[in-house]
Protein backbone atom coordinates (compact mmCIF):
# COMPACT_ATOMS: atom_id res chain seq x y z
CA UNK A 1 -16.23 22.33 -101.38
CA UNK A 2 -18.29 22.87 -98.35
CA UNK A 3 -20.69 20.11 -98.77
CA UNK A 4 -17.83 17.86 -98.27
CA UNK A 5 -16.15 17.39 -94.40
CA UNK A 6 -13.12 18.80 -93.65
CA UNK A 7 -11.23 16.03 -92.81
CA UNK A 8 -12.31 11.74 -93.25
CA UNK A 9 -10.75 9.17 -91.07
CA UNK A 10 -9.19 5.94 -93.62
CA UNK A 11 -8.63 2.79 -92.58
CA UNK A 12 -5.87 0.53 -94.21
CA UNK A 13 -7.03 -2.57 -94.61
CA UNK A 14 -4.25 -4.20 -96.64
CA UNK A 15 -2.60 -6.63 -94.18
CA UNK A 16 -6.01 -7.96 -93.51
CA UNK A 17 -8.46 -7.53 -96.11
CA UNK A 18 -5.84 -7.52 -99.12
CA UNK A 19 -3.50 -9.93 -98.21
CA UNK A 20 -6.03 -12.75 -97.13
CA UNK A 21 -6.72 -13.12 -100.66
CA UNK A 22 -2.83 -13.20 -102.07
CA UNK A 23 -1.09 -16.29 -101.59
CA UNK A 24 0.38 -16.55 -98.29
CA UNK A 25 3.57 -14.37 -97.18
CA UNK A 26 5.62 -14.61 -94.34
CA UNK A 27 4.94 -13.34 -91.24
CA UNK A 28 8.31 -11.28 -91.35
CA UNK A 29 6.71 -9.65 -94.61
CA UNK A 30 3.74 -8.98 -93.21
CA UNK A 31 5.25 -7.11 -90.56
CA UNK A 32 7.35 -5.27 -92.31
CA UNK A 33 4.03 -3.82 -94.57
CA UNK A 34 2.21 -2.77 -91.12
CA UNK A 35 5.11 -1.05 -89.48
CA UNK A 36 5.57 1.13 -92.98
CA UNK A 37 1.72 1.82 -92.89
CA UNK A 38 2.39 2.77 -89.67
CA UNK A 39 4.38 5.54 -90.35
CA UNK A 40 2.60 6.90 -92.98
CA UNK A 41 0.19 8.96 -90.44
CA UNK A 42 -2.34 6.41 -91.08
CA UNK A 43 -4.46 6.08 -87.73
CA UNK A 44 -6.39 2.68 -88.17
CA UNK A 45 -4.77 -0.62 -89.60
CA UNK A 46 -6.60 -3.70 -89.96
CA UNK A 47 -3.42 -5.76 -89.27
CA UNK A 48 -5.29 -9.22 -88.93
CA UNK A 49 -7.81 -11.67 -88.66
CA UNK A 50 -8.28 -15.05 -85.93
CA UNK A 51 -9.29 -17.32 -88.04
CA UNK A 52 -8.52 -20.89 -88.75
CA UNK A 53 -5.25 -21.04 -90.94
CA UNK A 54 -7.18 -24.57 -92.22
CA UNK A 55 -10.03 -21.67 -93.89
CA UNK A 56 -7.64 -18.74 -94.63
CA UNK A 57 -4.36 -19.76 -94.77
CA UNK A 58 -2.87 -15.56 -95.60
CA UNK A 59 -3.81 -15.08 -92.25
CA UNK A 60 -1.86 -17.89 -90.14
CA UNK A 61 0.37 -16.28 -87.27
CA UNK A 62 -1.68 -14.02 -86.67
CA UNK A 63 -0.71 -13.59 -82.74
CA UNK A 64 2.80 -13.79 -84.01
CA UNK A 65 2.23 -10.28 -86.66
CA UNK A 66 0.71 -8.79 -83.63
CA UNK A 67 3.84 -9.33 -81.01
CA UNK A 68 6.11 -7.85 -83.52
CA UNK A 69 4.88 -4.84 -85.20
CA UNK A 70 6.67 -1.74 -84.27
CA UNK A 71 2.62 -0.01 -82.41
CA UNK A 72 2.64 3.59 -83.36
CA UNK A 73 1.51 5.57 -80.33
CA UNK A 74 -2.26 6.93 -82.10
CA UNK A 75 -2.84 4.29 -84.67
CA UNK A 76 -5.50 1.91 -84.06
CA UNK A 77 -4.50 -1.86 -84.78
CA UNK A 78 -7.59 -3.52 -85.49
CA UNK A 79 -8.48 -7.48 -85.44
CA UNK A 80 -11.31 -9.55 -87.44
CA UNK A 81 -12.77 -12.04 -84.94
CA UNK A 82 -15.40 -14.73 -86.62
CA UNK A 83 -16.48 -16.51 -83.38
CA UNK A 84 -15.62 -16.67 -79.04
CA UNK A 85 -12.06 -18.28 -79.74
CA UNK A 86 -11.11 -15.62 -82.22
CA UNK A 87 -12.10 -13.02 -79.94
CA UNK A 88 -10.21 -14.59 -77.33
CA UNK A 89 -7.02 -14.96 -79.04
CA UNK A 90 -7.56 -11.34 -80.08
CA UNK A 91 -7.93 -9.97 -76.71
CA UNK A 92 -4.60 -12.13 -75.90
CA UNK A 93 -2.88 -10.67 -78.83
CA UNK A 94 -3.62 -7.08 -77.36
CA UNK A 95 -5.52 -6.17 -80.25
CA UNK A 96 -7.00 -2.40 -80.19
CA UNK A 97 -10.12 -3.07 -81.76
CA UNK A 98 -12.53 -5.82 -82.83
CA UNK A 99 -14.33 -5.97 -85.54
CA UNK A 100 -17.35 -8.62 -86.21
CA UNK A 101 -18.87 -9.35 -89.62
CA UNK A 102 -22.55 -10.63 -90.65
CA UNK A 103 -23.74 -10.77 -94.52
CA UNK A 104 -26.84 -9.09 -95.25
CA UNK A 105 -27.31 -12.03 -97.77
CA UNK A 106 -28.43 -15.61 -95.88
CA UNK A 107 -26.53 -17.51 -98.49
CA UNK A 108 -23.43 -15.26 -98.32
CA UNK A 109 -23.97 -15.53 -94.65
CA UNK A 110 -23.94 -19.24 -94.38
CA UNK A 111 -20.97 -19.66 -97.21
CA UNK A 112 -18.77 -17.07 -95.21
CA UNK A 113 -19.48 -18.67 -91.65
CA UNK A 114 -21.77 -21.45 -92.06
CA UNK A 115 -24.44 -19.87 -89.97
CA UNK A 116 -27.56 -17.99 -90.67
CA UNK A 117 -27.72 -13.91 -90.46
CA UNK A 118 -29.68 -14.20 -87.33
CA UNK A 119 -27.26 -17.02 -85.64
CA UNK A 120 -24.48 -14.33 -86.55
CA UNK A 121 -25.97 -11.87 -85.02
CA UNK A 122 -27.02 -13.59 -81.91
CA UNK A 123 -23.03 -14.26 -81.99
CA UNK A 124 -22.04 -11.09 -82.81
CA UNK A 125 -24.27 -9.59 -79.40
CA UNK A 126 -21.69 -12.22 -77.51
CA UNK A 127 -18.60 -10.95 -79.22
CA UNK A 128 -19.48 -7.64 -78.52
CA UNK A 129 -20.03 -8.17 -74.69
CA UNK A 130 -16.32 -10.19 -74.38
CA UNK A 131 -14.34 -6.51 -76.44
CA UNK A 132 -16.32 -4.20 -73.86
CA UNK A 133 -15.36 -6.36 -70.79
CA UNK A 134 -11.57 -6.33 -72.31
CA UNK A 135 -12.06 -2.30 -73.03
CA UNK A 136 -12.26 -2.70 -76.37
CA UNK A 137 -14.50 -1.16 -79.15
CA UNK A 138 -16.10 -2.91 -81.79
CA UNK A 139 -16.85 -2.19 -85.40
CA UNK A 140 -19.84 -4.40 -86.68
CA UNK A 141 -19.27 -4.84 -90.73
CA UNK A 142 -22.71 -5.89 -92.74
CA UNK A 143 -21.09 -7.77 -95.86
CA UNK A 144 -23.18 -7.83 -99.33
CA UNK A 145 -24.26 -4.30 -98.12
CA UNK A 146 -24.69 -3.78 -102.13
CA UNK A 147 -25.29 -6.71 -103.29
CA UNK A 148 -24.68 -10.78 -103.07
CA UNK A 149 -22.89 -12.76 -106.07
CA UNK A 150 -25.58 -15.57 -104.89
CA UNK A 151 -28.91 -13.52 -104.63
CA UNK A 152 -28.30 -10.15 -106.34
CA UNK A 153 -29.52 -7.06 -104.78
CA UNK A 154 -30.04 -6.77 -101.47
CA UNK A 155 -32.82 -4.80 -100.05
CA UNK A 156 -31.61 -1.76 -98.28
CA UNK A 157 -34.12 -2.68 -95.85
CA UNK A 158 -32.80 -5.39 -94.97
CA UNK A 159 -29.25 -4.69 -94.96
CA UNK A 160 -30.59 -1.60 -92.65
CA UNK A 161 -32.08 -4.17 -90.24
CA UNK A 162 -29.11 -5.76 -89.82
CA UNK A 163 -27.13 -2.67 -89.30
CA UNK A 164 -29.73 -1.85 -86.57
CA UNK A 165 -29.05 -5.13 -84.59
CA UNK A 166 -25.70 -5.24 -84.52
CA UNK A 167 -25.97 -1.80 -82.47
CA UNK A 168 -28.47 -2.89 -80.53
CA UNK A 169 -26.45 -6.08 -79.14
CA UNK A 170 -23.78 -4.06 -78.40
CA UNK A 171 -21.31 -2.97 -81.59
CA UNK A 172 -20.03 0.68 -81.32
CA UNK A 173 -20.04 1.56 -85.07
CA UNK A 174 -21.33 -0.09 -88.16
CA UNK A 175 -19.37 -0.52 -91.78
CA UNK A 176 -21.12 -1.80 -95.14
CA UNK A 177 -18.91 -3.83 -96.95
CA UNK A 178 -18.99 -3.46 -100.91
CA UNK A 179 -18.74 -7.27 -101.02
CA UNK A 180 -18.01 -7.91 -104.97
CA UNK A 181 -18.05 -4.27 -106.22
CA UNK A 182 -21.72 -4.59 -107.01
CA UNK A 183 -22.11 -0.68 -105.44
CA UNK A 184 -23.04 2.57 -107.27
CA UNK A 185 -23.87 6.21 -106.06
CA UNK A 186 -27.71 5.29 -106.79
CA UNK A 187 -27.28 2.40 -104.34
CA UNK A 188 -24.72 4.17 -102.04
CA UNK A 189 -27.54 6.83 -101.62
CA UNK A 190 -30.11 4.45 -101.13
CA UNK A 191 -28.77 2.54 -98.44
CA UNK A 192 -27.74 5.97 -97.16
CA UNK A 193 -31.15 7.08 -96.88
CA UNK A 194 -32.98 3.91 -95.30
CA UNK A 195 -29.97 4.58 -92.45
CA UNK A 196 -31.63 8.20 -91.67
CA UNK A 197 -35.02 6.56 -92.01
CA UNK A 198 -34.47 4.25 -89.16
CA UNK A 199 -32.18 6.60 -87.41
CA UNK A 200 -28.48 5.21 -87.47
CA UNK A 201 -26.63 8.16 -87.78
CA UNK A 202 -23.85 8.70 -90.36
CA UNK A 203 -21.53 9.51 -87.56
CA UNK A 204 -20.83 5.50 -86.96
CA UNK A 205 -21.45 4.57 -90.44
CA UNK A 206 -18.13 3.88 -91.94
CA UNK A 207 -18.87 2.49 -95.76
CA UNK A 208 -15.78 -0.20 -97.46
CA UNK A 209 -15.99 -0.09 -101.51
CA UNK A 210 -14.30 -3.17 -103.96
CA UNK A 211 -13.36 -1.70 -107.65
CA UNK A 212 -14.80 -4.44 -109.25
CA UNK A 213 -16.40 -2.66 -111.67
CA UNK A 214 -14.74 0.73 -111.33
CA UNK A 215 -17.06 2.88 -109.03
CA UNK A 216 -14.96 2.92 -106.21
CA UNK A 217 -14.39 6.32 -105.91
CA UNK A 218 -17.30 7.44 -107.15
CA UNK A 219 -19.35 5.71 -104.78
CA UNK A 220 -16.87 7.17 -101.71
CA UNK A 221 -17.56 10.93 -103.36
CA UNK A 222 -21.43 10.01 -102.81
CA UNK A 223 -20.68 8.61 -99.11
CA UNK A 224 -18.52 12.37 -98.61
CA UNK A 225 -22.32 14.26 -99.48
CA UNK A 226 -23.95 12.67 -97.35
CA UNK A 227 -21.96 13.45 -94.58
CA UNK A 228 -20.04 9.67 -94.02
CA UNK A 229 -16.45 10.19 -92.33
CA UNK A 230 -14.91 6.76 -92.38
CA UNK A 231 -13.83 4.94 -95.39
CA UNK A 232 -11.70 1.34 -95.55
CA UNK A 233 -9.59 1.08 -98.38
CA UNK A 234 -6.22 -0.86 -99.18
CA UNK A 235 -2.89 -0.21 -100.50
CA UNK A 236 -2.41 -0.95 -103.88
CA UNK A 237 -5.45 -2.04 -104.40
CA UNK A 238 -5.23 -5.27 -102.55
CA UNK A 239 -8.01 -7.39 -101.99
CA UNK A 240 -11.11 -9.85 -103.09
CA UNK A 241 -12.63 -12.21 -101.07
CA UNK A 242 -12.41 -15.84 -100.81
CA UNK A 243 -16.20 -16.40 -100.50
CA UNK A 244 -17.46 -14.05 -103.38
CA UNK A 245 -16.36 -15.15 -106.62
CA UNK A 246 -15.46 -12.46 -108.87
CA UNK A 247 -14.62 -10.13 -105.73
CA UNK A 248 -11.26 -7.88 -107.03
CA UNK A 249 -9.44 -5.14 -104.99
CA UNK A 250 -10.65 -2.72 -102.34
CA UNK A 251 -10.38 1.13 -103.47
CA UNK A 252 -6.73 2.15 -103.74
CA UNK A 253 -5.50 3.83 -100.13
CA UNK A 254 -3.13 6.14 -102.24
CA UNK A 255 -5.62 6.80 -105.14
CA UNK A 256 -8.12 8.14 -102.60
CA UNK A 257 -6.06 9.76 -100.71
CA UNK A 258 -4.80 12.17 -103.48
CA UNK A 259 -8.26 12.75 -104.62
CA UNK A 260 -9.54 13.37 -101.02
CA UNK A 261 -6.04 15.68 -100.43
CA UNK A 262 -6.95 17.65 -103.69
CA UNK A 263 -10.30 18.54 -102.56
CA UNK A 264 -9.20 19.94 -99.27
CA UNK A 265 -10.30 17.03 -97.35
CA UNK A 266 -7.75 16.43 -94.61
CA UNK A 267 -6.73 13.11 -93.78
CA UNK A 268 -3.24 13.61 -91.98
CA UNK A 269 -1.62 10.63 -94.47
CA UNK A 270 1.64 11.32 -95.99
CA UNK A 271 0.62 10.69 -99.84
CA UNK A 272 4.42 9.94 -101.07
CA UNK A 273 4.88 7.54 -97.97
CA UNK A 274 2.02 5.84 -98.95
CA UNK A 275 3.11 5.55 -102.93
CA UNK A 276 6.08 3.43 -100.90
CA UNK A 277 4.22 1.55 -99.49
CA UNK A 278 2.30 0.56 -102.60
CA UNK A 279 5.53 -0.85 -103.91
CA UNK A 280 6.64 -2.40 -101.32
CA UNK A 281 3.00 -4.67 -101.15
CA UNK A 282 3.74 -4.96 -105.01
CA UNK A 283 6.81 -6.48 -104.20
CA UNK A 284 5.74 -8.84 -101.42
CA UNK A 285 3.05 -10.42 -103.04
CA UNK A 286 5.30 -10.74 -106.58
CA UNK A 287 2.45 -9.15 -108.79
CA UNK A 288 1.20 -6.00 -110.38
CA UNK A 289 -1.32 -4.07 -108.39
CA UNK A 290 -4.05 -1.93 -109.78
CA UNK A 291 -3.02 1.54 -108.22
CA UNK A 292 -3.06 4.42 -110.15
CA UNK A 293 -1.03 7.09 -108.29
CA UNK A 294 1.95 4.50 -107.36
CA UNK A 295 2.53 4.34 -111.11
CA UNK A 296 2.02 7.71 -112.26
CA UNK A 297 2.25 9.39 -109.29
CA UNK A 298 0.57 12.53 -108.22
CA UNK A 299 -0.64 15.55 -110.20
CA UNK A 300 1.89 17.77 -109.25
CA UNK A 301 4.26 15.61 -110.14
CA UNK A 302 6.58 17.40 -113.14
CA UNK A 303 8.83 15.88 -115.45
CA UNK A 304 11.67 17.32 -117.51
CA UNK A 305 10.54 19.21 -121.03
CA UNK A 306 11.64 17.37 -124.04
């Protein structure tokens, strides 16, 4: 499969991503999911977002999560910051990287934050400069990338232009968030191409697919030809989003990594270490998860002749 890379970079964005749209868990339990993502060979882990508790209440404690995890010498522990005091506390908490997030839709936009795009960005620029004075890097996420559950499609222009900006003012790499699942390879390709148009090259383009409507994968396979390296996805299938009804789990960490494994794509991630883990965030938020692997585990797997 040469047209493919050799190896992609995942990050697990579970404890963040998944769990802010679960009903809340401890912080103990929280912890105890990181530090067992941690040892799966996994080398980024969105462990948590500064937020107000008051607008996601998953993510309360979020300073405490970060004292106690067990850090992993190599793994990346990254933090959502919406605004100054977020990145703040962040930067307190000894977070390794920042990430910042604008909606390519206004209405999203103002829904999620209560700002417009451009306000966000102008925000974003300031975030930005406070993670570079601290050391850190920042990853710049464009929401709705494929669509809004307000205003439908989204121009790939314009979700482009906003990619564009947040590099500009300062972000280090840019990820296009499959808000509600509304993605497909036509659209993955699209956006794909308007990026080499303007010249943002695929190198910092990391691209974070929902299953919403079951073209997770396939949408990941279309990112892999053309080149993209970095894909989010979350364990279990964990996930949604409070601000996009209809939003349902990310692509399944396990599920993609046993596809990506079988086609010789390296990804240093021990696949039956992450099946555990897959359980264990079935059992911490008390509910079936869509994963496929964790229940029928991998191809190879064998079972006795009857």
């Amino acid at each position: 499969m040469s047209s493919f890379p050799e190896s992609v970079e995942i990050c697990e964005v579970g404890p963040r991503d998944g769990l802010q749209n679960e009903d809340p868990i401890a912080v103990e339990q929280r912890v105890q999911l990181i530090d067992a993502l941690s040892a799966t060979g996994l080398r980024q882990i969105e462990a948590v977002s500064f937020v107000s508790p008051t607008a996601i209440p998953p993510m309360a404690g979020a300073e405490e999560v970060m004292a106690r995890i067990t850090r992993v010498p190599g793994v990346t522990y990254r933090a959502l910051v919406p605004n100054e005091r977020g990145a703040e506390r962040a930067i307190a908490a000894a977070a390794d990287e920042l990430e910042v997030v604008v909606s390519a839709s206004e209405t999203h936009n103002r829904r999620n934050v209560r700002r417009s795009v451009d306000e966000s960005i102008d925000g974003a620029k300031v975030l930005a400069g406070m993670a570079h004075d601290a050391g850190l890097p920042v990853d710049g996420i464009v929401s709705t990338a494929f669509g809004c559950p307000y205003e439908g499609d989204v121009e790939v222009a314009a979700v482009a232009a906003v990619a564009a900006r947040l590099l500009e003012g300062g972000a280090d790499s840019v990820s296009f968030g499959d808000t509600t699942g509304m993605a497909t390879p036509r659209r993955v390709d699209a956006l794909l191409d308007e990026l080499d148009r303007i010249g943002v090259p695929s190198a910092c383009v990391g691209l974070h697919f929902h299953n919403t409507r079951g073209t997770g994968l396939a949408n990941v396979l279309m990112g892999l030809t053309r080149g993209v390296r970095r894909f989010d996805a979350s364990i279990g299938g964990l996930g949604g989003c409070p601000y996009a009804p209809g939003a349902t789990g990310n692509v399944v960490t396990e599920d993609l990594v046993h596809m990506l494994e079988d086609m010789e794509i390296a990804t240093g991630i021990d696949l039956d270490a992450l099946i555990e883990c897959a359980h264990l965030a079935q059992h911490l938020v008390g509910r079936d998860l869509p994963g496929q692997v964790m229940r029928s585990g991998p191809r190879t797997r064998r079972g006795e002749a009857t």
